[in-house]
Protein backbone atom coordinates (compact mmCIF):
# COMPACT_ATOMS: atom_id res chain seq x y z
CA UNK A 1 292.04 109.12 220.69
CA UNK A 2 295.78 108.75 220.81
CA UNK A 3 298.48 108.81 223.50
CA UNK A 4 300.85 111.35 223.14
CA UNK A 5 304.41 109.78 223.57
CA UNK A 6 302.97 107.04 224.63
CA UNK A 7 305.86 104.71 225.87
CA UNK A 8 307.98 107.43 227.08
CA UNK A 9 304.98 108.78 229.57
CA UNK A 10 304.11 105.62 231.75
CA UNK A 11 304.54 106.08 235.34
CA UNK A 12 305.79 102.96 236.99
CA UNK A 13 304.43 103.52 240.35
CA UNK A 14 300.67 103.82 238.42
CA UNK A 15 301.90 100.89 236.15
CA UNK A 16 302.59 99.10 239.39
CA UNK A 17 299.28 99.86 241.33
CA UNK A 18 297.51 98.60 238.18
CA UNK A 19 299.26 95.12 237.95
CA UNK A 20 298.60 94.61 241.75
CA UNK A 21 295.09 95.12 241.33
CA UNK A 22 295.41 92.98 238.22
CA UNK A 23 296.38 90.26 240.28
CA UNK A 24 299.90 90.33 238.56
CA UNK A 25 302.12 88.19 241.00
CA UNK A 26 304.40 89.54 242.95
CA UNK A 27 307.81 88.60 241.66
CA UNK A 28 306.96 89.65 238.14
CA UNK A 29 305.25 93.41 239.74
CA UNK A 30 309.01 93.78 241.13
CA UNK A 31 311.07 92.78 238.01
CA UNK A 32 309.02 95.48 236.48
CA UNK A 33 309.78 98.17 238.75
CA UNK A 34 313.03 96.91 238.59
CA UNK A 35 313.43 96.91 234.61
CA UNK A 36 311.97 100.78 234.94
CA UNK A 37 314.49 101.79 237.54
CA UNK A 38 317.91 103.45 237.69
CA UNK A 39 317.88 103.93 233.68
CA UNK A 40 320.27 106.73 231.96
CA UNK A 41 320.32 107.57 228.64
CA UNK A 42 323.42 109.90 226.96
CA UNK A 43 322.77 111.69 223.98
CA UNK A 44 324.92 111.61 221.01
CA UNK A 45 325.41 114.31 218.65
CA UNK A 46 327.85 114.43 215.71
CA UNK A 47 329.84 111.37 217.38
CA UNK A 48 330.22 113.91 221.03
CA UNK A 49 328.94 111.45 224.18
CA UNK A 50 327.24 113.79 226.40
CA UNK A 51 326.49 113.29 230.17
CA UNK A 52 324.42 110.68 231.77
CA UNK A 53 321.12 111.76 232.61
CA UNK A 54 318.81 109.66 234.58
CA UNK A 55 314.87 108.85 233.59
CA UNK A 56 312.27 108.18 235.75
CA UNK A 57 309.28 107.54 233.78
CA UNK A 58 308.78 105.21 230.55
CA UNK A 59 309.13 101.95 229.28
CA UNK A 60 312.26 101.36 227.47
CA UNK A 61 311.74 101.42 224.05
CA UNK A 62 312.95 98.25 221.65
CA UNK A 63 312.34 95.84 224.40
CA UNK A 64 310.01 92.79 223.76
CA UNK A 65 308.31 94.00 227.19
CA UNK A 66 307.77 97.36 226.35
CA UNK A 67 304.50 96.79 224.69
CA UNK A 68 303.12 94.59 227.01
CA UNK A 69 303.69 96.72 229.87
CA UNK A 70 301.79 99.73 227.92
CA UNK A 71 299.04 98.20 227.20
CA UNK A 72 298.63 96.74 231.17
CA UNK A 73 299.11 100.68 231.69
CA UNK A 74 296.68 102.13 229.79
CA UNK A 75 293.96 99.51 230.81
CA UNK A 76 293.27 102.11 233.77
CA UNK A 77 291.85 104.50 230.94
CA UNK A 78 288.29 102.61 229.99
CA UNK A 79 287.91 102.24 233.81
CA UNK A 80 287.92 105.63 234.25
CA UNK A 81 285.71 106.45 230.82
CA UNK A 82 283.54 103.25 231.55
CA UNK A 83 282.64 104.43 235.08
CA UNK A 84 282.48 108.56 233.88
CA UNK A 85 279.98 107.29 231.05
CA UNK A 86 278.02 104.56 231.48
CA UNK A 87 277.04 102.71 227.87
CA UNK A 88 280.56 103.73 226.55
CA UNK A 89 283.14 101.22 225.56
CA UNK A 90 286.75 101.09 224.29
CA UNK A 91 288.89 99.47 222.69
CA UNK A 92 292.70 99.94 222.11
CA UNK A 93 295.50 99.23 219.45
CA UNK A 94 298.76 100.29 221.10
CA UNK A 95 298.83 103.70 221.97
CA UNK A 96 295.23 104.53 219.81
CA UNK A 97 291.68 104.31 221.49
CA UNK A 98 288.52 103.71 219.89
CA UNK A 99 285.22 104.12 221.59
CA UNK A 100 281.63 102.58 220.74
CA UNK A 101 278.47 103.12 222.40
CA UNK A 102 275.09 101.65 222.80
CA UNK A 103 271.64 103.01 222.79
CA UNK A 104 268.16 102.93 221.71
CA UNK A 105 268.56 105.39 219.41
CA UNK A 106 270.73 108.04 217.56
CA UNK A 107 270.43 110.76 219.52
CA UNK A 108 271.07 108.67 222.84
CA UNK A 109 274.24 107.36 221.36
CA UNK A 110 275.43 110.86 220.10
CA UNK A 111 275.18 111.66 223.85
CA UNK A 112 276.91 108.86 225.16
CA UNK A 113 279.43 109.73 222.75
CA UNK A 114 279.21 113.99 224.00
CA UNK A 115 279.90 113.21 227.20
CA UNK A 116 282.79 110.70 226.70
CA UNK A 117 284.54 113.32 224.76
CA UNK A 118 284.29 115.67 227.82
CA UNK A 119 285.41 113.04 230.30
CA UNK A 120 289.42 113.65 230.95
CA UNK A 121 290.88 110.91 231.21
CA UNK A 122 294.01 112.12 231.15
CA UNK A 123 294.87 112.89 234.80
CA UNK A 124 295.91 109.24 235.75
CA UNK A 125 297.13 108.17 232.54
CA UNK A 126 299.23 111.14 230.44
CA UNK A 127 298.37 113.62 227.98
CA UNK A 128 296.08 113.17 224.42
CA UNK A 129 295.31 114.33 221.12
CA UNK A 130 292.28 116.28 221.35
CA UNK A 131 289.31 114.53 220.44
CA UNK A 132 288.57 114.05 216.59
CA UNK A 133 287.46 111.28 214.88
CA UNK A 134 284.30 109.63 212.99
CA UNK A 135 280.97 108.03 214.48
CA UNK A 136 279.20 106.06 212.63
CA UNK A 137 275.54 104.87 213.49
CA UNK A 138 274.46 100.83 212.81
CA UNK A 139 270.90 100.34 213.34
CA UNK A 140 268.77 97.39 212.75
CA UNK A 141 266.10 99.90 211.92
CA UNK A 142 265.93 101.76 208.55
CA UNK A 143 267.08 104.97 209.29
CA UNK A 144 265.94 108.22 206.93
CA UNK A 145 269.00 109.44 207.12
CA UNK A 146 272.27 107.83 207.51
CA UNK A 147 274.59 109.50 209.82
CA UNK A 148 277.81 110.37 209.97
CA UNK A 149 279.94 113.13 212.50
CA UNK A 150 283.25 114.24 212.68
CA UNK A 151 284.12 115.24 216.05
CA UNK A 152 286.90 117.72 216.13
């Protein structure tokens, strides 16, 4: 699964909420809301300047912070998966999720699987790709078949 604009989507109030219950201290929860506040950005075109225009949402970009404060962002997404799904698990490179689940067999695990790609957990976080990718089934138990989906 991947973030769509990833950095430029984060929502410092949610970003905020999520390092307090983190147990982020204090001080460093308000030099982050004050690093994401009262930002402009002008946009040049053929050497023209134009206007100021503020932004409200999104960690600046080329920052050593930036990723740091993403990823403590999107850690909200496998709580809201994890408890939608039980048996599902993720795990994240920047802005791309992978998900693994457990089960007795491969039918179970296709269904853990189902149901996390009708779980949307988009509403607190941002907006997605739509669900594609590859499952592949590891079994300590010789298999007839070996499987392999592509979700789309």
């Amino acid at each position: 699964m991947d973030v769509k604009s990833a950095f430029n989507n984060v929502d410092k109030t949610l970003l905020g909420k999520w390092m307090e219950e983190l147990g982020v201290e204090t001080d460093l929860i308000q030099w982050t809301m004050s690093f994401m506040s009262d930002r402009q950005v002008k946009l040049v075109l053929d050497g023209e300047v134009g206007e100021p225009n503020a932004v409200d949402t999104g960690v600046p970009q080329g920052s050593p912070a930036a990723p740091i404060l993403f990823v403590t962002y999107l850690l909200g997404i496998f709580d809201v998966v994890e408890a939608a799904v039980p048996g599902v698990h993720g795990l994240s490179f920047v802005d791309d999720i992978g998900w693994w689940a457990d089960g007795p067999d491969d039918k179970a695990v296709a269904e853990n699987i189902s149901k996390k790609s009708k779980t949307d957990p988009s509403a607190p976080i941002g907006s997605f790709t739509p669900i594609r990718g590859e499952v592949i089934f590891c079994s300590r138990k010789d298999l007839e078949k070996k499987k392999l989906f592509i979700y789309s």
